[in-house]
PDB file of N, CA and C in Angstrom:
ATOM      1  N   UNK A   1      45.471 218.481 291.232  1.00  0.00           N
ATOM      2  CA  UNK A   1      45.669 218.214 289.822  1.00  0.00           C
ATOM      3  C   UNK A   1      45.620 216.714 289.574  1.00  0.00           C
ATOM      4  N   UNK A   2      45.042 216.184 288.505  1.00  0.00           N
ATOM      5  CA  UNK A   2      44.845 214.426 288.167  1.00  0.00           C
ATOM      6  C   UNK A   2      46.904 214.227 287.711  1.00  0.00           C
ATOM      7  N   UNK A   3      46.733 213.011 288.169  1.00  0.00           N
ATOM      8  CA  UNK A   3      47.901 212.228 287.761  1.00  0.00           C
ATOM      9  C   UNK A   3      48.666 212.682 286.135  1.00  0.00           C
ATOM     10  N   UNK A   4      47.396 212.630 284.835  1.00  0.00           N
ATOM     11  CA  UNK A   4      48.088 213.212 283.978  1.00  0.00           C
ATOM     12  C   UNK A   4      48.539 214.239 283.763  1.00  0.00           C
ATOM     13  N   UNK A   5      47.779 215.087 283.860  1.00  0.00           N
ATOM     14  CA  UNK A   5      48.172 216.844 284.209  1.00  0.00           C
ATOM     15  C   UNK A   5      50.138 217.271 284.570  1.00  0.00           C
ATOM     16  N   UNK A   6      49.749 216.379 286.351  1.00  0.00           N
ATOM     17  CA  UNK A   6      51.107 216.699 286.581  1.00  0.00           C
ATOM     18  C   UNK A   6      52.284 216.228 285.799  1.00  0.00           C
ATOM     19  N   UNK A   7      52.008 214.772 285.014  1.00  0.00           N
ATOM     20  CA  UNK A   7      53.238 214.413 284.676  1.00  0.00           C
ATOM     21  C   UNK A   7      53.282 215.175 283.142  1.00  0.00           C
ATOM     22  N   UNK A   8      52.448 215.617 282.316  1.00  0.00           N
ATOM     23  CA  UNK A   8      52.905 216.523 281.071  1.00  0.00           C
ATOM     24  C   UNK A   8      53.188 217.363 281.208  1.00  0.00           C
ATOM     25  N   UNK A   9      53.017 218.212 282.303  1.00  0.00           N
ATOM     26  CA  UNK A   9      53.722 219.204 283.233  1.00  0.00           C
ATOM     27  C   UNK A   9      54.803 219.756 283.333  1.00  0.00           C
ATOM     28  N   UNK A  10      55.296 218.419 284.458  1.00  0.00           N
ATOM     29  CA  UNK A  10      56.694 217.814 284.661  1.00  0.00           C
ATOM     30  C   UNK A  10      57.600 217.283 283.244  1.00  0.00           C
ATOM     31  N   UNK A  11      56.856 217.124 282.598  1.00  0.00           N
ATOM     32  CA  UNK A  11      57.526 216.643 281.168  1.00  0.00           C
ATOM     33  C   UNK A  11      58.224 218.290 280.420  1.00  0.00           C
ATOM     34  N   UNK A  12      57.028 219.145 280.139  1.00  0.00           N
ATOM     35  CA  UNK A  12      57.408 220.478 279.871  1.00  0.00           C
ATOM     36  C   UNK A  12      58.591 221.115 280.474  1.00  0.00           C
ATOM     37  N   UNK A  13      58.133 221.168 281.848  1.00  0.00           N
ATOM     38  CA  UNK A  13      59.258 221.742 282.530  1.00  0.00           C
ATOM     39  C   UNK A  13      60.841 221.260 282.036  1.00  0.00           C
ATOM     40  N   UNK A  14      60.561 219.941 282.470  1.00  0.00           N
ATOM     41  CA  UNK A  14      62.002 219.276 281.850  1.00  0.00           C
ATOM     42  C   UNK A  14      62.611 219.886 280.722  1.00  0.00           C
ATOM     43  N   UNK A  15      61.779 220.088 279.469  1.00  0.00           N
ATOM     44  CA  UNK A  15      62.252 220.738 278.182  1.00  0.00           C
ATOM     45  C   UNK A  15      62.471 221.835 278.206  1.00  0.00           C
ATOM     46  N   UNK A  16      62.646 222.576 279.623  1.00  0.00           N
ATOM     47  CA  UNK A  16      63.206 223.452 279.693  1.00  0.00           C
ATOM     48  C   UNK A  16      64.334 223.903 280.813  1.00  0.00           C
ATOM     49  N   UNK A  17      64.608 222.521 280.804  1.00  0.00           N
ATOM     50  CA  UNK A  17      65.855 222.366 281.630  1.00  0.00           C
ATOM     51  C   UNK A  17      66.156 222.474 282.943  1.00  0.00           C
ATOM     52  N   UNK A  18      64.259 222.513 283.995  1.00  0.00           N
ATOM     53  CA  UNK A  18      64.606 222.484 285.538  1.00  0.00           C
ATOM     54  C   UNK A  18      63.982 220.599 285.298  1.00  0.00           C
ATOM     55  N   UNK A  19      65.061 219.949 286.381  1.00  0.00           N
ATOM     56  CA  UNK A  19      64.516 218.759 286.306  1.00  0.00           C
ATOM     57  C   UNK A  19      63.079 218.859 287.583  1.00  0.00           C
ATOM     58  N   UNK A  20      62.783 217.543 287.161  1.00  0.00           N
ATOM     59  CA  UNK A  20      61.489 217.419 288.422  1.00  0.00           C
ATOM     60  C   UNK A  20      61.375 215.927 288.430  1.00  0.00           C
ATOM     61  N   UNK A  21      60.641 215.524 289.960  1.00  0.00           N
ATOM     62  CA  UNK A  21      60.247 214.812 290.603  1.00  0.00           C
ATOM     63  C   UNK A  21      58.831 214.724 291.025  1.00  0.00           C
ATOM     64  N   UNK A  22      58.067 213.418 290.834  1.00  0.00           N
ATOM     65  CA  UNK A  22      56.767 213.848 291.618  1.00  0.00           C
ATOM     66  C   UNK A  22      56.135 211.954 292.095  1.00  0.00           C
ATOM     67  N   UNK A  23      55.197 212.144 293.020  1.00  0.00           N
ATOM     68  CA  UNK A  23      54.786 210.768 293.704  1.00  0.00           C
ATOM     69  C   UNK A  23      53.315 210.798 292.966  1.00  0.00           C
ATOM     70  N   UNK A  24      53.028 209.462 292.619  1.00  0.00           N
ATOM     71  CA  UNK A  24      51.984 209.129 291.818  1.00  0.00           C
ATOM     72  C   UNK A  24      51.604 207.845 292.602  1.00  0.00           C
ATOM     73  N   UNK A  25      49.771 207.786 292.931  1.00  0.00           N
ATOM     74  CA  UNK A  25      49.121 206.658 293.534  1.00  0.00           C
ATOM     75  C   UNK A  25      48.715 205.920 292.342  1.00  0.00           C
ATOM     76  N   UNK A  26      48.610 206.456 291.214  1.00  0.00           N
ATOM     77  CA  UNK A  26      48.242 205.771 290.241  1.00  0.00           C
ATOM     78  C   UNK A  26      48.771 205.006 289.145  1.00  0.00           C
ATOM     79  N   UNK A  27      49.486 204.074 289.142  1.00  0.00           N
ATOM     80  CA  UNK A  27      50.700 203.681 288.548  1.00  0.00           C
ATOM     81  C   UNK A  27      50.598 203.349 287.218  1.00  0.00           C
ATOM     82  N   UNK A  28      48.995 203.093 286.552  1.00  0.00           N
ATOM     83  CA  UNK A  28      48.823 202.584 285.486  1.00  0.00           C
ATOM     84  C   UNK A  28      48.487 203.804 284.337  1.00  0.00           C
ATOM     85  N   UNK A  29      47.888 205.197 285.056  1.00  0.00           N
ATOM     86  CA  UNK A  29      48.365 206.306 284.702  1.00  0.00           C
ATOM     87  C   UNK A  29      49.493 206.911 284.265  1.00  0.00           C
ATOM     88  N   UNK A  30      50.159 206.990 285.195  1.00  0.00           N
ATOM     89  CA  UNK A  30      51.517 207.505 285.221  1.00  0.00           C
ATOM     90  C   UNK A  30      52.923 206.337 284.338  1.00  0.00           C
ATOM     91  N   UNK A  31      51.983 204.931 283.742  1.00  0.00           N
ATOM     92  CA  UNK A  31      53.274 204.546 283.227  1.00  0.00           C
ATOM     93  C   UNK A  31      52.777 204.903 281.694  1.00  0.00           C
ATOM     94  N   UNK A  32      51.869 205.264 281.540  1.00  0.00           N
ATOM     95  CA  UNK A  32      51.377 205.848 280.231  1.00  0.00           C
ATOM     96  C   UNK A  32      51.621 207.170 280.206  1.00  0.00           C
ATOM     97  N   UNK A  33      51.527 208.142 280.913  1.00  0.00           N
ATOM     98  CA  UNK A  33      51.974 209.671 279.915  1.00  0.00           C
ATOM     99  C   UNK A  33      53.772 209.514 280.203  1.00  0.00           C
ATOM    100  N   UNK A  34      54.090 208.515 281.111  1.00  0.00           N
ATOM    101  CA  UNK A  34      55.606 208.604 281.129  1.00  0.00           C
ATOM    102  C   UNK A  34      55.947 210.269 281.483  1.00  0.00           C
ATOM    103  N   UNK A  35      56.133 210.495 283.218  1.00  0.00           N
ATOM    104  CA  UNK A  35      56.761 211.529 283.585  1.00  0.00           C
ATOM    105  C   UNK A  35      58.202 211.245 283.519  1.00  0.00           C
ATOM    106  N   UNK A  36      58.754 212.607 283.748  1.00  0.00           N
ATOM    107  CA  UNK A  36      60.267 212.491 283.796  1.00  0.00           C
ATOM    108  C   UNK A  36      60.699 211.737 284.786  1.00  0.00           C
ATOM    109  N   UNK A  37      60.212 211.990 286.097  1.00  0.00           N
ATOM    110  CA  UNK A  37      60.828 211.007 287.397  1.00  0.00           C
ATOM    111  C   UNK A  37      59.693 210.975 288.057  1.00  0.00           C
ATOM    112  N   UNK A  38      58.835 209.820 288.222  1.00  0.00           N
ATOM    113  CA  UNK A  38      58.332 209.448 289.252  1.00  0.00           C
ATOM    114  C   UNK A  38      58.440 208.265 290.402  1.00  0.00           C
ATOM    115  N   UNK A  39      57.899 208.336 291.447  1.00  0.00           N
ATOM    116  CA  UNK A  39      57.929 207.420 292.736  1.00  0.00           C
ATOM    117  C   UNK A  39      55.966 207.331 292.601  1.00  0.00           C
ATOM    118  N   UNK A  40      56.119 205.882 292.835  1.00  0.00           N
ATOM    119  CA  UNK A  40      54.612 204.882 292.702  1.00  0.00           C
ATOM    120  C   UNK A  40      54.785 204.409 293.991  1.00  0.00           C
ATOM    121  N   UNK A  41      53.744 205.081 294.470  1.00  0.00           N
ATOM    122  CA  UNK A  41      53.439 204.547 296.198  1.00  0.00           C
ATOM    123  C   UNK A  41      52.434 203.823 296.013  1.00  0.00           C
ATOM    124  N   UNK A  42      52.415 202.982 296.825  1.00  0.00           N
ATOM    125  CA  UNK A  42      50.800 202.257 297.267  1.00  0.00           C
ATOM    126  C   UNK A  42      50.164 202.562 297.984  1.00  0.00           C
ATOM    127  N   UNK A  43      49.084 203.674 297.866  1.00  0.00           N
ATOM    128  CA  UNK A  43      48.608 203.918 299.362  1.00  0.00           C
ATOM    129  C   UNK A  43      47.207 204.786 298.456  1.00  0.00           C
ATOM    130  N   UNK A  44      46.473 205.060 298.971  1.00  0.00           N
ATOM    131  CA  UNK A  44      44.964 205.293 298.336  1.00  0.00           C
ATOM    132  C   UNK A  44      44.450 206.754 297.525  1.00  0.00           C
ATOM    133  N   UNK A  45      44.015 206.497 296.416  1.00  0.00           N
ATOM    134  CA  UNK A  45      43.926 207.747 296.145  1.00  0.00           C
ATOM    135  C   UNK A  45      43.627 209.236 296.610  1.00  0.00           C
ATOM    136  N   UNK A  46      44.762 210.368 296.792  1.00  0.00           N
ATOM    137  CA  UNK A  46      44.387 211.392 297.778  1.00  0.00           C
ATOM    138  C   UNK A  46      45.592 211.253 298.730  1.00  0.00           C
ATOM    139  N   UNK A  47      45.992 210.597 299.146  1.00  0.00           N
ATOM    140  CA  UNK A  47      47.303 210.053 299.737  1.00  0.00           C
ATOM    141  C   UNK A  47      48.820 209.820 299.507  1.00  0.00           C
ATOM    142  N   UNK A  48      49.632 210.004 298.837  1.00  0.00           N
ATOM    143  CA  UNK A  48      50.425 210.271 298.243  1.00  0.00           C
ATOM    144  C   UNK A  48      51.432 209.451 298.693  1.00  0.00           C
ATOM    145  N   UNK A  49      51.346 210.669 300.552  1.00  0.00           N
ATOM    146  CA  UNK A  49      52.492 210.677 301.123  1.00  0.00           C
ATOM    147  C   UNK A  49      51.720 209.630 302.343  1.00  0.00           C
ATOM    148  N   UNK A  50      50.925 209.093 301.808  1.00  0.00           N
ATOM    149  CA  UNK A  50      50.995 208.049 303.304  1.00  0.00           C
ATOM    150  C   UNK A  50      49.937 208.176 303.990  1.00  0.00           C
ATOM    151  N   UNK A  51      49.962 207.948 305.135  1.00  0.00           N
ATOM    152  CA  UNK A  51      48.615 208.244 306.120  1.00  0.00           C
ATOM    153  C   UNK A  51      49.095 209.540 306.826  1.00  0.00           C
ATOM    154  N   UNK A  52      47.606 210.092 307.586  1.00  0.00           N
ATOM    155  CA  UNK A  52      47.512 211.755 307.464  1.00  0.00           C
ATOM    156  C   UNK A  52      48.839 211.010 309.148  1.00  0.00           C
ATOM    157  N   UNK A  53      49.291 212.335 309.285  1.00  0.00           N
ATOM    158  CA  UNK A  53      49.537 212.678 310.862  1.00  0.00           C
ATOM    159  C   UNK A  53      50.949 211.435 311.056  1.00  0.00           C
ATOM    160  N   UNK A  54      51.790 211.102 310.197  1.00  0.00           N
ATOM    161  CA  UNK A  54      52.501 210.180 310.083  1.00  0.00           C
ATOM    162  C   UNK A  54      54.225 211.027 310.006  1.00  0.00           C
ATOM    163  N   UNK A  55      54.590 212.094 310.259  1.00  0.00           N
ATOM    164  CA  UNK A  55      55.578 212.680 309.765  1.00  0.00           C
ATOM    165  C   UNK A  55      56.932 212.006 309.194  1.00  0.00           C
ATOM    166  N   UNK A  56      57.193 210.966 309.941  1.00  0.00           N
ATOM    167  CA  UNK A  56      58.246 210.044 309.523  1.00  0.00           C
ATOM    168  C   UNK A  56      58.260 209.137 308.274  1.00  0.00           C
ATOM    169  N   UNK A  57      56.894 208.548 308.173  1.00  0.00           N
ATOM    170  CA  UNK A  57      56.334 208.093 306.845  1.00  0.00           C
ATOM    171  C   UNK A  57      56.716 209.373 305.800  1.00  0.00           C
ATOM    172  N   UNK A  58      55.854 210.366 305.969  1.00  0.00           N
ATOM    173  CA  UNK A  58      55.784 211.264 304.855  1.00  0.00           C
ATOM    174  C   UNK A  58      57.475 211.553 304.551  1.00  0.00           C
ATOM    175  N   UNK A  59      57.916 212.134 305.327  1.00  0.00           N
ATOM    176  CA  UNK A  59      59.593 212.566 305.104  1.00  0.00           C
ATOM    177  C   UNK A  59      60.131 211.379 304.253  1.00  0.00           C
ATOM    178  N   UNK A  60      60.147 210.327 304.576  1.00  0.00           N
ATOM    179  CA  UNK A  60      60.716 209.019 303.932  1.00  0.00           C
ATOM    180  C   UNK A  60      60.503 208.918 302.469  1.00  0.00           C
ATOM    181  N   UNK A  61      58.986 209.499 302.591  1.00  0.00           N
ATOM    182  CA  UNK A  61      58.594 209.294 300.874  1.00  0.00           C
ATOM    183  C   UNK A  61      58.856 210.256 300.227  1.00  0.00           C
ATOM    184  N   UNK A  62      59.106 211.749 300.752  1.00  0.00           N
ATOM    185  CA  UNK A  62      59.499 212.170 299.865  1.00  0.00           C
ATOM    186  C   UNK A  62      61.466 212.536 299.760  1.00  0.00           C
ATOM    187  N   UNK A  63      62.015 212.503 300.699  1.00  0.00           N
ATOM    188  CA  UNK A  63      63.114 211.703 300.683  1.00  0.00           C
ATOM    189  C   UNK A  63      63.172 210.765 299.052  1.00  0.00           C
ATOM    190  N   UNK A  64      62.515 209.703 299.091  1.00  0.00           N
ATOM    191  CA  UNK A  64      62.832 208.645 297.976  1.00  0.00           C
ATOM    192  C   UNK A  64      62.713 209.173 296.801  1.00  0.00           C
ATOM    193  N   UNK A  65      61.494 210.277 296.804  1.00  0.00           N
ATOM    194  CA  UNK A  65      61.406 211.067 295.862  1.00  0.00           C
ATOM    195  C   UNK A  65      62.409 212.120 295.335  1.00  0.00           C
ATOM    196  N   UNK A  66      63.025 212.869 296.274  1.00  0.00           N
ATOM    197  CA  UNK A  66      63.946 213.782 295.748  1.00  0.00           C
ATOM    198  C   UNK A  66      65.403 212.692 294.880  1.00  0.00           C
ATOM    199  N   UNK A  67      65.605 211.623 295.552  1.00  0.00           N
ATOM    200  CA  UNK A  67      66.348 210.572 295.307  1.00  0.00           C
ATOM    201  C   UNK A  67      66.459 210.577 293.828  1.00  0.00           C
ATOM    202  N   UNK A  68      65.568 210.368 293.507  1.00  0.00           N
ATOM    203  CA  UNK A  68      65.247 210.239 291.476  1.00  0.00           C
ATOM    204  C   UNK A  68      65.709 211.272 290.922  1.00  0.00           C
ATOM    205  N   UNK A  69      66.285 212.576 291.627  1.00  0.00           N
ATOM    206  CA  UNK A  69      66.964 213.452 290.678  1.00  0.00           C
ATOM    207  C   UNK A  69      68.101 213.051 290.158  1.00  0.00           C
ATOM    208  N   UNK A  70      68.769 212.130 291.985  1.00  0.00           N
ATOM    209  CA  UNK A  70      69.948 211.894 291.551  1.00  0.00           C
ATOM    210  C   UNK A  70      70.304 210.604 290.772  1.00  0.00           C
ATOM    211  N   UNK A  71      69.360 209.862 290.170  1.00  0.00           N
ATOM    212  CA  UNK A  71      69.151 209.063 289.439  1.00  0.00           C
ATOM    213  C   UNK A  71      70.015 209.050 287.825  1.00  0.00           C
ATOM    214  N   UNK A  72      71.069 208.599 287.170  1.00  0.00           N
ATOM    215  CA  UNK A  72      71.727 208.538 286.385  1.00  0.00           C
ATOM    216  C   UNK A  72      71.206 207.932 284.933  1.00  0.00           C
ATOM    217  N   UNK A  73      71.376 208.754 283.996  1.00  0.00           N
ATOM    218  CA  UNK A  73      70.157 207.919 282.783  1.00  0.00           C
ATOM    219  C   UNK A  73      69.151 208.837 282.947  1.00  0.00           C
ATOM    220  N   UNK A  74      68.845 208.599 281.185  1.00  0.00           N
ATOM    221  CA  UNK A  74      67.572 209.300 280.521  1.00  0.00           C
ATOM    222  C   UNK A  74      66.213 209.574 281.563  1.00  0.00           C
ATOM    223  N   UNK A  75      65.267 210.173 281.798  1.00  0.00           N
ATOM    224  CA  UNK A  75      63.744 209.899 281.930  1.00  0.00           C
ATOM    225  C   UNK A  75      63.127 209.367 281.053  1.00  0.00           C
ATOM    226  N   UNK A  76      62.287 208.303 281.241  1.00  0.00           N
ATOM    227  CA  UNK A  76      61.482 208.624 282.160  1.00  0.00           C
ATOM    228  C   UNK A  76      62.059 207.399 283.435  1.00  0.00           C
ATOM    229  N   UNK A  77      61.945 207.758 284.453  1.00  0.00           N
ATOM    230  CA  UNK A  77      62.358 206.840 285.893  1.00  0.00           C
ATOM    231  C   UNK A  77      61.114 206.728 286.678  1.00  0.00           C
ATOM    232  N   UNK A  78      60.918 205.290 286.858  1.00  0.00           N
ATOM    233  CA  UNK A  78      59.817 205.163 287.393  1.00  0.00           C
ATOM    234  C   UNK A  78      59.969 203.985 288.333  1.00  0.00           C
ATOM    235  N   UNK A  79      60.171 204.479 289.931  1.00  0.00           N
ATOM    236  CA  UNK A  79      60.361 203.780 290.865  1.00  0.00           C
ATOM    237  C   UNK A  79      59.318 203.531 291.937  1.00  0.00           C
ATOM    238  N   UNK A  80      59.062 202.025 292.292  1.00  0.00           N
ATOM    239  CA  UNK A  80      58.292 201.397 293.519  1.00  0.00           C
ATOM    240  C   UNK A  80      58.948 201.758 294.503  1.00  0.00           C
ATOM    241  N   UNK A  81      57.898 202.673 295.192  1.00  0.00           N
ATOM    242  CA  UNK A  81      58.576 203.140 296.754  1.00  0.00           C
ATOM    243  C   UNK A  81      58.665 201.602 297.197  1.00  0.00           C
ATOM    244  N   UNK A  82      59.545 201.502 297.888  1.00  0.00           N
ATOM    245  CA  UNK A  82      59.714 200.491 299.125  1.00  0.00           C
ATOM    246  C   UNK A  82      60.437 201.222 300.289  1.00  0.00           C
ATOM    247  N   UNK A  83      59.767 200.817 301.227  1.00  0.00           N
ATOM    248  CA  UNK A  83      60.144 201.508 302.527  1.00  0.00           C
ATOM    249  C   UNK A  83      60.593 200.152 303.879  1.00  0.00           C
ATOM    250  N   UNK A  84      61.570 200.388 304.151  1.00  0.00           N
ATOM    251  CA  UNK A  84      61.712 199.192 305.260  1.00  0.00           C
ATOM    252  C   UNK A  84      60.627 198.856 306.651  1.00  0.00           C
TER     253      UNK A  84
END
């Protein structure tokens, strides 16, 4: 699914009261339809979660991702993964 898709999506859903989370490579996308909670990775389109065959990477990111539920305050939340 393209970047906008998911986040009007995720927006819907919200208005109906399951929250959501999702990781976006495209940041200049995603700060325009304004999802409810997203995580902006840097890493290449198609890639999300990182490089293929990385399990510790991937867990981490989405780890950061589930994170934004517990995030306090309105949506839309829109956080720069940083990873140590």
């Amino acid at each position: 699914m393209c970047h906008q898709t998911v986040g009007l999506v995720a927006g819907e859903i919200e208005k109906r009261g399951i929250a959501t989370t999702s990781v976006s490579v495209l940041a200049e996308v995603t700060r325009k339809v304004r999802p409810p909670r997203t995580l902006l990775a840097d890493y290449p389109l198609g890639y999300p979660l990182g490089r293929p065959d990385d399990p510790a990477l991937q867990t981490a990111i989405l780890r950061a991702a589930f994170a934004l539920l517990e995030r306090p305050g309105p949506p839309p939340v829109l956080e720069e993964l940083r990873l140590p």
